[in-house]
N, C-alpha and C. Protein backbone atom coordinates (compact mmCIF):
# COMPACT_ATOMS: atom_id res chain seq x y z
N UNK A 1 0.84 -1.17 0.00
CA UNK A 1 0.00 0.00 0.00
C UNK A 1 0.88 1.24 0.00
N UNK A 2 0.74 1.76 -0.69
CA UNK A 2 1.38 3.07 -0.64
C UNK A 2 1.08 4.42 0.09
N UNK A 3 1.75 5.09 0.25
CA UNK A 3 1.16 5.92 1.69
C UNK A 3 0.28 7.00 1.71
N UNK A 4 -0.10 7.28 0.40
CA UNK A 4 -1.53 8.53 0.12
C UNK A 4 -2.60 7.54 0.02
N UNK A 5 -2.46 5.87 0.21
CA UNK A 5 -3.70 4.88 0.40
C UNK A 5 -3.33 4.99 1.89
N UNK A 6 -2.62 4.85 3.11
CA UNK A 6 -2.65 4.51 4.19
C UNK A 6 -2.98 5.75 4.84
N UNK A 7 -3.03 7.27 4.44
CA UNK A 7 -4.04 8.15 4.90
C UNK A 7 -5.27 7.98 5.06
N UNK A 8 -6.07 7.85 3.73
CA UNK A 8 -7.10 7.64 3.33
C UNK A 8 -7.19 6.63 3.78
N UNK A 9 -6.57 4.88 4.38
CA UNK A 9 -7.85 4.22 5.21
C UNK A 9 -7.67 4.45 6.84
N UNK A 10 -6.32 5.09 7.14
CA UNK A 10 -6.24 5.85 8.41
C UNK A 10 -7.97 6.69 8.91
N UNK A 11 -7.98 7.62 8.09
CA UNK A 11 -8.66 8.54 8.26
C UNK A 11 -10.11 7.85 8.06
N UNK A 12 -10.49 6.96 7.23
CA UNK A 12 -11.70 5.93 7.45
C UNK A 12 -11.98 5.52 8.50
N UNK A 13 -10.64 4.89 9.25
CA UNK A 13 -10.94 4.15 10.18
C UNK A 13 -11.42 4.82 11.29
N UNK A 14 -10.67 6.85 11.91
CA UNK A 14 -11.01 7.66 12.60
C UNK A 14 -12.34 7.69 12.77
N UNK A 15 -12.97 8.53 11.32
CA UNK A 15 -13.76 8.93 11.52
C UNK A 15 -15.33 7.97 11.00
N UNK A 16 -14.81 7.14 10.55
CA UNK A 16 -15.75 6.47 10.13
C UNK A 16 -16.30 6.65 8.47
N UNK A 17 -16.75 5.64 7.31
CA UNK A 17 -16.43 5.76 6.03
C UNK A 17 -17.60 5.97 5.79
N UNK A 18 -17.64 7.65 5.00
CA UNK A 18 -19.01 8.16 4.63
C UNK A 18 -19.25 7.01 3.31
N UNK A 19 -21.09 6.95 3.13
CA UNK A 19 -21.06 6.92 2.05
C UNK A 19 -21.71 7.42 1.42
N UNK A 20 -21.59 7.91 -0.14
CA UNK A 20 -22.02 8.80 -0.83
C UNK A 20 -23.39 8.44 -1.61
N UNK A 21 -24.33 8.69 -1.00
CA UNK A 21 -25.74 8.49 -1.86
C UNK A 21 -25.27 8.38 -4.03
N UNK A 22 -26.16 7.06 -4.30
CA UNK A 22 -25.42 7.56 -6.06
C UNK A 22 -26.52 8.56 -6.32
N UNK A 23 -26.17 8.78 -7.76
CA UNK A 23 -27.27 10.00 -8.37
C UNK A 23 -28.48 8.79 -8.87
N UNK A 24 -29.31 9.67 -8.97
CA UNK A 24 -30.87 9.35 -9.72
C UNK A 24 -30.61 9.59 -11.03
N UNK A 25 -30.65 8.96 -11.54
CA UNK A 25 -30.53 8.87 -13.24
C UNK A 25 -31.59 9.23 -14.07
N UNK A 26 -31.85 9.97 -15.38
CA UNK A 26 -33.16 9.87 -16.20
C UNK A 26 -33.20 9.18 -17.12
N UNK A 27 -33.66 8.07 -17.25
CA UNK A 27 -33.57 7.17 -18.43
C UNK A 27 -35.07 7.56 -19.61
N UNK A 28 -34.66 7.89 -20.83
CA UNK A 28 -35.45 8.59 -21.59
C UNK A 28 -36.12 7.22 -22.48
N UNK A 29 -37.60 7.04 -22.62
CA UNK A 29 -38.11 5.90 -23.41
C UNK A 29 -38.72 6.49 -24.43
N UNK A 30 -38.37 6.62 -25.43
CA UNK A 30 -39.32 6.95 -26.72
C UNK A 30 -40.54 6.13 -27.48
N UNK A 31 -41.51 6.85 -27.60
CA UNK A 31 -42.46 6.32 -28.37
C UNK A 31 -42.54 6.78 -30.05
N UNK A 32 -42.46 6.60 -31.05
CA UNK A 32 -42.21 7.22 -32.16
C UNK A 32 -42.65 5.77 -33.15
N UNK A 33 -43.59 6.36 -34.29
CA UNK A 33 -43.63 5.08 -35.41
C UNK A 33 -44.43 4.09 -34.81
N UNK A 34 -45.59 3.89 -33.86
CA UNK A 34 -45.96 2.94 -33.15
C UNK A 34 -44.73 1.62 -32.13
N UNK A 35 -43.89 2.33 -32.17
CA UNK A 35 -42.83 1.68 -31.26
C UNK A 35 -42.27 2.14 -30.24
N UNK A 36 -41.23 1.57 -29.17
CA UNK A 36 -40.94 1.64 -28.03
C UNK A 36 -39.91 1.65 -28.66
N UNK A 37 -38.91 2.53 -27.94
CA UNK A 37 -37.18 2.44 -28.12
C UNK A 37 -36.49 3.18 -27.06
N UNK A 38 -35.97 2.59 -25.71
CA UNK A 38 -35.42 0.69 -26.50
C UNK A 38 -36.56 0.42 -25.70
N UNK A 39 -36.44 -1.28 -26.23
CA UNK A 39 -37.58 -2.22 -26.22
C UNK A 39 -36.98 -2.90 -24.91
N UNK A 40 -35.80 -2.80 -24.37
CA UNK A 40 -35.89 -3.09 -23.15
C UNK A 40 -34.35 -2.12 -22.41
N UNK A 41 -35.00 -1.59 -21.01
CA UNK A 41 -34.18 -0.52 -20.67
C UNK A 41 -34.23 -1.07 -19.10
N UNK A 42 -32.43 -0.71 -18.49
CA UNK A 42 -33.18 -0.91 -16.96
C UNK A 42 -32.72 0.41 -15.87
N UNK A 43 -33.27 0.53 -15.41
CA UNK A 43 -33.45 1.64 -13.84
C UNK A 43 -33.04 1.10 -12.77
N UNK A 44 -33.08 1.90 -11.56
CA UNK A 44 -32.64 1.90 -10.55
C UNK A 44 -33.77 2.31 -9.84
N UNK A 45 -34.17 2.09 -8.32
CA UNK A 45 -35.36 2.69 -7.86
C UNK A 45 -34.75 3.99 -7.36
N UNK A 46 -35.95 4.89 -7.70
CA UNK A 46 -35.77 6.57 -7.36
C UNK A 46 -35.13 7.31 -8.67
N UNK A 47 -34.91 6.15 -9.84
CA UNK A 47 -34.44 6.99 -10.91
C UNK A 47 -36.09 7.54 -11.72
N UNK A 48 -35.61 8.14 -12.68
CA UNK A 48 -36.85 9.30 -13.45
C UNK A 48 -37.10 8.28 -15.08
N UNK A 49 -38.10 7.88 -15.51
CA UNK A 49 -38.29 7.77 -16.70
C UNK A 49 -38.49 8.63 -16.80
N UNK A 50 -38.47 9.47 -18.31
CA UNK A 50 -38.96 10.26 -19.37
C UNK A 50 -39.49 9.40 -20.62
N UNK A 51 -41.12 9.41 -20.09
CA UNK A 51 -41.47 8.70 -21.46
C UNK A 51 -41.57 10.16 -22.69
N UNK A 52 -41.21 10.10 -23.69
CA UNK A 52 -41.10 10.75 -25.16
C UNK A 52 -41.92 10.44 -26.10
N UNK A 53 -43.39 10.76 -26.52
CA UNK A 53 -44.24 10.58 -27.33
C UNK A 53 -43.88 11.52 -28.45
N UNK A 54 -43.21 10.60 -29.44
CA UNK A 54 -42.74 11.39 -30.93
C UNK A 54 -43.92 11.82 -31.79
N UNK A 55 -45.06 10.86 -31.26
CA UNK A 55 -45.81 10.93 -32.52
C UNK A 55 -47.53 11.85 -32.36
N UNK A 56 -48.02 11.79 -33.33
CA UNK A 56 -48.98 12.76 -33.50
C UNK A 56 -50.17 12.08 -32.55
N UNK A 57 -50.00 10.77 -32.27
CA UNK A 57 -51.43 10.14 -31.53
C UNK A 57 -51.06 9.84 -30.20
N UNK A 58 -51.96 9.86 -28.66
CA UNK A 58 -51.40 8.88 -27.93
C UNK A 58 -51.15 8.12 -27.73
N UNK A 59 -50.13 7.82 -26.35
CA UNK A 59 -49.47 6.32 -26.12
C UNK A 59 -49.99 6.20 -24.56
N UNK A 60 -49.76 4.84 -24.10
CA UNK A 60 -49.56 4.75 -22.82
C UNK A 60 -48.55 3.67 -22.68
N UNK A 61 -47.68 4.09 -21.35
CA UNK A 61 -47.07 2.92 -20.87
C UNK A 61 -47.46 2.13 -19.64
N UNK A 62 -48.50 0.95 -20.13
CA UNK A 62 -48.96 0.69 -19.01
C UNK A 62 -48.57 -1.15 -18.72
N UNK A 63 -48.07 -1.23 -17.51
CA UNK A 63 -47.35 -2.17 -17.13
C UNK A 63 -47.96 -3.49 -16.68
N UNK A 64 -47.96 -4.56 -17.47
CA UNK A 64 -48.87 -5.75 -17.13
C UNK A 64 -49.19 -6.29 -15.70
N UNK A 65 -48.30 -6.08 -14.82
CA UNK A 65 -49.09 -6.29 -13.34
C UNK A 65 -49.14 -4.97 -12.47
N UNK A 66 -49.53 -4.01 -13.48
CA UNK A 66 -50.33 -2.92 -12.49
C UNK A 66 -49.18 -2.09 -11.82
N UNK A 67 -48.29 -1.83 -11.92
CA UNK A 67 -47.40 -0.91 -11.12
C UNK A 67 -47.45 0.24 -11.52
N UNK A 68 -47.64 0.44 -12.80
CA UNK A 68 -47.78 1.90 -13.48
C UNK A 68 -48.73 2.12 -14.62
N UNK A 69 -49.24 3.17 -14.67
CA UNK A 69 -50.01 2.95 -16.25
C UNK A 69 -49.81 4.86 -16.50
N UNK A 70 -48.69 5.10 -17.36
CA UNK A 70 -48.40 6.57 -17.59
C UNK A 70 -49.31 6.75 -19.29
N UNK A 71 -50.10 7.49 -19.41
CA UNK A 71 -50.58 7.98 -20.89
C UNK A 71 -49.76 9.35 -21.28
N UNK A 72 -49.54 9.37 -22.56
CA UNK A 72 -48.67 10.69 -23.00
C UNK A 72 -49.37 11.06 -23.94
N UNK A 73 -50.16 12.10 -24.32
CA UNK A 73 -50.64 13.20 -24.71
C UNK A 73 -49.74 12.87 -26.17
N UNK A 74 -50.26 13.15 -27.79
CA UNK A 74 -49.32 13.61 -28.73
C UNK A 74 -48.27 14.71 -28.46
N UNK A 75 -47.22 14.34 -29.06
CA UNK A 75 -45.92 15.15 -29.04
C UNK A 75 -45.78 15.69 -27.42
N UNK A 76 -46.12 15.25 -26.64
CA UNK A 76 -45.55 15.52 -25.37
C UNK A 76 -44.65 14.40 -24.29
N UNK A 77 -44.24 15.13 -23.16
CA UNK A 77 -43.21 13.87 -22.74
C UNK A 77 -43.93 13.87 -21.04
N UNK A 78 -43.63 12.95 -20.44
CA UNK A 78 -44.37 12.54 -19.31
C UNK A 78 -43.43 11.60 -18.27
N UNK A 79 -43.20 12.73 -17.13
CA UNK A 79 -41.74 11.97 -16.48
C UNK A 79 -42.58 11.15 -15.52
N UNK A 80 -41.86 10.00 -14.56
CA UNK A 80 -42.30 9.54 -13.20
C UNK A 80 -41.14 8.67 -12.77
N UNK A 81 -40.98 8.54 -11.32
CA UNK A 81 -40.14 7.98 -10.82
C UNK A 81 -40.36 6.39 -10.31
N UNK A 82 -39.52 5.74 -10.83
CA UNK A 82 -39.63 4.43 -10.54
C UNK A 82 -39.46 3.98 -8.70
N UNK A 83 -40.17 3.25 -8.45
CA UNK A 83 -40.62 3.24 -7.01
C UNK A 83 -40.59 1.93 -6.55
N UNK A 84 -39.91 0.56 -7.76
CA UNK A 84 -40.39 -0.99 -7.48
C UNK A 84 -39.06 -1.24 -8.33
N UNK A 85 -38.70 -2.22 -7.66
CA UNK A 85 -37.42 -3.17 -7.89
C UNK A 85 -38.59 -4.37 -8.89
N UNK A 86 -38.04 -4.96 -9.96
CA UNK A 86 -38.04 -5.72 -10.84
C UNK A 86 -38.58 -5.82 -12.32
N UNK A 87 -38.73 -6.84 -12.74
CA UNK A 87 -38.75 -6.80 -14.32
C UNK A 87 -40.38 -6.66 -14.31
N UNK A 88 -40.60 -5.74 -15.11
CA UNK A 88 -41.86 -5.06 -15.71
C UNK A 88 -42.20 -4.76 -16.78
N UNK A 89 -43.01 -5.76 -17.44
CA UNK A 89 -43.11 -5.74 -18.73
C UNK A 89 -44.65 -4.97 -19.17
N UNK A 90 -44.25 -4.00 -20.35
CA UNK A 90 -45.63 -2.71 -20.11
C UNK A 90 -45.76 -2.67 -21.96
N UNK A 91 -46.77 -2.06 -21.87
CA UNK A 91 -47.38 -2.01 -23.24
C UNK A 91 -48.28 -0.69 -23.69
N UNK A 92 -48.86 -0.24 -24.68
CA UNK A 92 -49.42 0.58 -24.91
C UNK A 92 -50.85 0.49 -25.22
N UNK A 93 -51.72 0.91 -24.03
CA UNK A 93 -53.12 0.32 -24.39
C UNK A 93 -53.83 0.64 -25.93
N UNK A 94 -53.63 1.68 -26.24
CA UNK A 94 -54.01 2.20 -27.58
C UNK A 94 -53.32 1.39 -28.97
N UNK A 95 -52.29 1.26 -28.82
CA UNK A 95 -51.79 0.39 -29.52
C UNK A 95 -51.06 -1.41 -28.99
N UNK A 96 -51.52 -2.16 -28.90
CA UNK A 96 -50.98 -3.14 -27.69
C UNK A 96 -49.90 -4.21 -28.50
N UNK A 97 -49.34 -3.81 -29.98
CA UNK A 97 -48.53 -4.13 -30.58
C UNK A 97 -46.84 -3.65 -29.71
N UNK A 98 -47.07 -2.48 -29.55
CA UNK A 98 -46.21 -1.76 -28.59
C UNK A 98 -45.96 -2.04 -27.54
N UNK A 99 -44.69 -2.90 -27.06
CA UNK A 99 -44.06 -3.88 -25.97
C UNK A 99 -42.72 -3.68 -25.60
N UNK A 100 -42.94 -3.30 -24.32
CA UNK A 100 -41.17 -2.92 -23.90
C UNK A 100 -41.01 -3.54 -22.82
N UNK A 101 -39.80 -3.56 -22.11
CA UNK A 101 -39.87 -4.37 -21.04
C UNK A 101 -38.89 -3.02 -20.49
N UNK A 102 -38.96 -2.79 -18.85
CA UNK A 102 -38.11 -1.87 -18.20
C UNK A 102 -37.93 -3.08 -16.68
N UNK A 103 -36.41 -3.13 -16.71
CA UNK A 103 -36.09 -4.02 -15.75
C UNK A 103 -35.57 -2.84 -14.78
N UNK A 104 -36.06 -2.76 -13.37
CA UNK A 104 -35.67 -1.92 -11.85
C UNK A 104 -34.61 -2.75 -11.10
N UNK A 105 -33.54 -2.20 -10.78
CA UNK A 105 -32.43 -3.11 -9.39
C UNK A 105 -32.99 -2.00 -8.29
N UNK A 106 -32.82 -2.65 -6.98
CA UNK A 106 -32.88 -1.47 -6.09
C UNK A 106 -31.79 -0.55 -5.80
C-alpha cells in the first residue's frame, strides 16, 4: 500500500467511512412510429423515466401487473419515478402491438 492509500484508510478508520448516496438517473423511453425504443431498458429505484411521445397520436405505458399505467398526450413527454425493484413488462393500451420491457435493481 502506498502511503496517500494509508491516509485515506487511516482517516476511514477515525472517523468512520461516509457513504455517498449515487445520483438518480433519467432514463429517456421513446415512443415514435408505433414503437418503443429501446424495447428493453433498466433503472434503478428513485431513478426518473422520461417517457417521449414522438408521434402525432397517444401512447400509454402501461405495465402488465399494475405498477404503473403513464398515458402521454401527442408530441408531449411525461416523467415519473420508478418506485419498485423488478422486471416489468408494459405495453401501450391504444396500440398493444407496442411492448417494452423496463427491468428496476434497487
Amino acid at each position: 500500500m502506498r502511503s496517500g492509500n494509508n491516509l485515506a484508510v487511516v482517516t476511514a478508520l477515525m472517523f468512520g467511512a461516509i457513504a455517498v448516496p449515487a445520483q438518480a438517473a433519467t432514463i429517456q423511453v421513446v415512443m415514435q412510429n408505433l414503437e418503443v425504443s429501446p424495447a428493453e431498458v433498466s433503472a434503478r429505484v428513485g431513478d426518473t423515466v422520461e417517457w417521449i411521445n414522438k408521434d402525432v397520436f397517444a401512447h400509454t405505458a402501461t405495465a402488465r401487473n399494475g405498477d404503473f399505467d403513464v398515458t402521454m398526450p401527442p408530441k408531449k413527454t411525461v416523467t415519473s419515478v420508478v418506485t419498485k425493484a423488478g422486471t416489468v413488462e408494459y405495453y401501450c393500451r391504444y396500440h398493444p402491438n407496442m411492448k417494452a420491457v423496463l427491468k428496476v435493481a434497487p
